[in-house]
C-alpha atoms as a PDB file:
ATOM      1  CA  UNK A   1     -67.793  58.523  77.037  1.00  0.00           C
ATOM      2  CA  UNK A   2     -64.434  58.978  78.523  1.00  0.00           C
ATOM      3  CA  UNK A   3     -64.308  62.746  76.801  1.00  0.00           C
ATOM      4  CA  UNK A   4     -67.890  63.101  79.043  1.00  0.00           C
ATOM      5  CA  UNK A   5     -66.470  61.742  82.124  1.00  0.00           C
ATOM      6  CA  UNK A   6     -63.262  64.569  81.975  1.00  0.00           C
ATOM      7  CA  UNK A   7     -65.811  67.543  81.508  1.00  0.00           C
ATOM      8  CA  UNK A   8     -67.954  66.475  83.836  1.00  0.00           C
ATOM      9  CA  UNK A   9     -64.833  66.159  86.155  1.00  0.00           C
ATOM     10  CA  UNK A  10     -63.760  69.418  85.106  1.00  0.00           C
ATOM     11  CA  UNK A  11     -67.063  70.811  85.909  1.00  0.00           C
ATOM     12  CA  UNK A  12     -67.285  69.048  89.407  1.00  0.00           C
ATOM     13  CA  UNK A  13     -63.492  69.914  89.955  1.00  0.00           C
ATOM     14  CA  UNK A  14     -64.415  73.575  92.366  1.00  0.00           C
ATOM     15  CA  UNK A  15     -66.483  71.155  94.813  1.00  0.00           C
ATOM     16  CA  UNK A  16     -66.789  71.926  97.983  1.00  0.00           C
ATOM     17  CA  UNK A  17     -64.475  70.536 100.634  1.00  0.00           C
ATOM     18  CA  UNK A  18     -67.209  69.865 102.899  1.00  0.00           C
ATOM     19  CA  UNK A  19     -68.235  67.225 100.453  1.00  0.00           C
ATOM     20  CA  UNK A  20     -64.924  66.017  99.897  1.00  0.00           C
ATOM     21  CA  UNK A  21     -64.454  65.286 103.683  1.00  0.00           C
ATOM     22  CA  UNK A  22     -68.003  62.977 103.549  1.00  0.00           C
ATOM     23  CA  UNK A  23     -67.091  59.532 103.524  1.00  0.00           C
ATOM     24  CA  UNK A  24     -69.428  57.178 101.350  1.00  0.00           C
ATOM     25  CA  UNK A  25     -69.813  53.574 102.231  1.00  0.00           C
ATOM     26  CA  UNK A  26     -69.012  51.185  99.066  1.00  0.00           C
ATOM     27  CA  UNK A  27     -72.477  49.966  99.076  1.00  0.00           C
ATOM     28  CA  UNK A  28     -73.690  53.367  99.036  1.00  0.00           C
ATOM     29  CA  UNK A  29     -72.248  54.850  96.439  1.00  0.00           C
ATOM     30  CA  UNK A  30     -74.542  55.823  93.277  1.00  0.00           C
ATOM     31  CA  UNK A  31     -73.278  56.233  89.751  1.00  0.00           C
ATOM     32  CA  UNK A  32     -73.069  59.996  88.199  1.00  0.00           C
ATOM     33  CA  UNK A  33     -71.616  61.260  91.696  1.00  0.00           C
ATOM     34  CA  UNK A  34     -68.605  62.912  93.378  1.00  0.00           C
ATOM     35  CA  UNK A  35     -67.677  61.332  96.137  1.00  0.00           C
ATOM     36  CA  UNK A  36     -64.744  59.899  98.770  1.00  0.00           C
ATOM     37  CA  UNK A  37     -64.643  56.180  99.476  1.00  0.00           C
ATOM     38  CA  UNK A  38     -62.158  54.496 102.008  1.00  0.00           C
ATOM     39  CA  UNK A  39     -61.478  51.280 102.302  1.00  0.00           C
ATOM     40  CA  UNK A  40     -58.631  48.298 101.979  1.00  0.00           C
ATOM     41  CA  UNK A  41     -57.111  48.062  98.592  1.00  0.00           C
ATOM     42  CA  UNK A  42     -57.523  44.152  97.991  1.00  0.00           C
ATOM     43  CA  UNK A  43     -56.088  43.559  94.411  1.00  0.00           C
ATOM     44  CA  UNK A  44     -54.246  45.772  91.909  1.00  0.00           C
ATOM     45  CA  UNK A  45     -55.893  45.136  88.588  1.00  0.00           C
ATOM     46  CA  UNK A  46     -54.065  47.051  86.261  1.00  0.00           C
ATOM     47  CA  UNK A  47     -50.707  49.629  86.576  1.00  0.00           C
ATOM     48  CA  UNK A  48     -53.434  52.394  86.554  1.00  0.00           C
ATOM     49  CA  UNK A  49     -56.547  50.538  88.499  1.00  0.00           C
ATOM     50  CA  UNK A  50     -57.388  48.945  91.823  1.00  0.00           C
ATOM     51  CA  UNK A  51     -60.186  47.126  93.456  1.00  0.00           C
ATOM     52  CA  UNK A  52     -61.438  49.006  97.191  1.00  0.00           C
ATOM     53  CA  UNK A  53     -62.955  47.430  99.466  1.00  0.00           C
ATOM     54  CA  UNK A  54     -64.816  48.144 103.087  1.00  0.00           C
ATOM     55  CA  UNK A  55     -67.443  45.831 104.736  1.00  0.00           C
ATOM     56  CA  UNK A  56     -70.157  47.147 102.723  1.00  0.00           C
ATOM     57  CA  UNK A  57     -69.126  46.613  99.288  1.00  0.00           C
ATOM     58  CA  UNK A  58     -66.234  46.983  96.675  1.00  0.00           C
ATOM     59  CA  UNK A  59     -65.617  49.433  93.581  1.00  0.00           C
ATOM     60  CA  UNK A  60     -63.117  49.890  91.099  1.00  0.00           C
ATOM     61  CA  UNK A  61     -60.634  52.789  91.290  1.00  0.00           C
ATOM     62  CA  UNK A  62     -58.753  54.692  87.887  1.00  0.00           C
ATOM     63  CA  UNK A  63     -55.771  56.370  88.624  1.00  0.00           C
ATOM     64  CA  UNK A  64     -54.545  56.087  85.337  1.00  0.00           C
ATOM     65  CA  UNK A  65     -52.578  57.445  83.045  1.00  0.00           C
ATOM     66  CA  UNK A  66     -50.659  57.286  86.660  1.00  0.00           C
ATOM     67  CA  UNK A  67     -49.025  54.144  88.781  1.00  0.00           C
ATOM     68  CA  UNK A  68     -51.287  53.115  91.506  1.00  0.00           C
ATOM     69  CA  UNK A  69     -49.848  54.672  94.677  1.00  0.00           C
ATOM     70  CA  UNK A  70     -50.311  52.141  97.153  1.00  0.00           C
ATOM     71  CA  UNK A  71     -50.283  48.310  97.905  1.00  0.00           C
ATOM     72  CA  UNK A  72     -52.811  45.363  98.595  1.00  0.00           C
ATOM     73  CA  UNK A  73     -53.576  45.103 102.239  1.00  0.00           C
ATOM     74  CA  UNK A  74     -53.351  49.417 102.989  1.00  0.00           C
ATOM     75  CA  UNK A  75     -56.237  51.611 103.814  1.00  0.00           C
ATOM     76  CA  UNK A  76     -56.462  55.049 101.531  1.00  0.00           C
ATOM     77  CA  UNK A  77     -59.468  56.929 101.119  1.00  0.00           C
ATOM     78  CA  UNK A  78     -60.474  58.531  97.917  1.00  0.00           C
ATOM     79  CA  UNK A  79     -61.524  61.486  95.831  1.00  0.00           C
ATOM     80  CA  UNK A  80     -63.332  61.270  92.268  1.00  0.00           C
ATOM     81  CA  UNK A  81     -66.617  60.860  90.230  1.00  0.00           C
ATOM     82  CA  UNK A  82     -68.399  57.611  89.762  1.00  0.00           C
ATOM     83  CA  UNK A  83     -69.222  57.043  86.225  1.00  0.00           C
ATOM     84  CA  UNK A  84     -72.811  57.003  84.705  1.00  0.00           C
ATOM     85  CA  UNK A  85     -72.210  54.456  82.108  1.00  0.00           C
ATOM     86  CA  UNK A  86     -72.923  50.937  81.820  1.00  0.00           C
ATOM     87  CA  UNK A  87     -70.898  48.183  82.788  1.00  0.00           C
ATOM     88  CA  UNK A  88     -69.073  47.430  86.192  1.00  0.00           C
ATOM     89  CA  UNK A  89     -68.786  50.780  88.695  1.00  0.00           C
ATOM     90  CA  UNK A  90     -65.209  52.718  88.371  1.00  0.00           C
ATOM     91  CA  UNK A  91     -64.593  54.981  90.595  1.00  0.00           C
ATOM     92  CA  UNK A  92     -62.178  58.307  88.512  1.00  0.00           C
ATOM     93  CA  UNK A  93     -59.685  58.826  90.972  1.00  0.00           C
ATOM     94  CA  UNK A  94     -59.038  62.979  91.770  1.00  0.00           C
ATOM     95  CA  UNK A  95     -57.151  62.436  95.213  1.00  0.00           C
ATOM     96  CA  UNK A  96     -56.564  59.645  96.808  1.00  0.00           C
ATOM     97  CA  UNK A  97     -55.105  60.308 100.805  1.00  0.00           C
ATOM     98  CA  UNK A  98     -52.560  57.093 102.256  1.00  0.00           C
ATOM     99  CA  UNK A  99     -53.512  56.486 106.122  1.00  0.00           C
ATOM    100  CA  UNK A 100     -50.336  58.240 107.348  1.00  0.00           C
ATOM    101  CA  UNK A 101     -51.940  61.358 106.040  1.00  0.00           C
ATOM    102  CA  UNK A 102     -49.956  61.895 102.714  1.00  0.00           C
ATOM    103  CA  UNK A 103     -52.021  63.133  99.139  1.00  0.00           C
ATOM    104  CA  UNK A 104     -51.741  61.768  96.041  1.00  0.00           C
ATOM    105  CA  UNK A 105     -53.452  64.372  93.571  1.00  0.00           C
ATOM    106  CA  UNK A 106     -54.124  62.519  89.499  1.00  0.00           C
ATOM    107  CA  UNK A 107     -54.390  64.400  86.884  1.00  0.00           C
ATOM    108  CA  UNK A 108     -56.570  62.174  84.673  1.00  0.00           C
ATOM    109  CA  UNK A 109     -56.291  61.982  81.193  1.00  0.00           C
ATOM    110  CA  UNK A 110     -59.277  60.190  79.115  1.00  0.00           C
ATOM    111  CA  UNK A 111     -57.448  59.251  75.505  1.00  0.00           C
END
């Protein structure tokens, strides 16, 4: 599944910007898409995952193999696909962009 996910991202990865720029509300967002989110990060699950929230919903975020690059309580928007498989929504991290403007660019690895 995970090999999937990284060729669909590959595929997806010349996107245009326009669609980048489109933000999604959490309780929009539909599986199999590329899309960017923003919201608060509320909890860091893992070293490579957080949970994003907004007032419409919440999704989990993979940064992984990286760090996550920000802390509980700050506002980032992000980048990525949403996967298509069963389970709880994840949300593959490409880019995720901090609120003072910086960009944090993943390269995702699916081993």
């Amino acid at each position: 599944m995970k090999t999937f996910v990284a060729l669909i991202m590959l595929t997806l990865f010349s996107i245009s910007p326009a669609i980048a720029d489109q933000i999604t509300p959490l309780g929009d967002v539909k599986r199999g898409s590329m899309i960017t989110v923003q919201g608060n990060v509320e909890k860091i699950l893992d070293t490579d995952e957080f949970r994003l929230v907004d007032q419409t919903g919440s999704i989990r975020v993979y940064v992984g193999p990286n760090w996550v690059p920000a802390q509980v309580g700050e506002t980032v928007s992000v980048f990525g696909y949403v996967d298509d498989g069963i389970g709880p929504m994840e949300l593959y991290a490409q880019k995720l962009t901090k609120a003072d403007g910086s960009v944090v660019q993943f390269d995702l690895r699916y081993d």
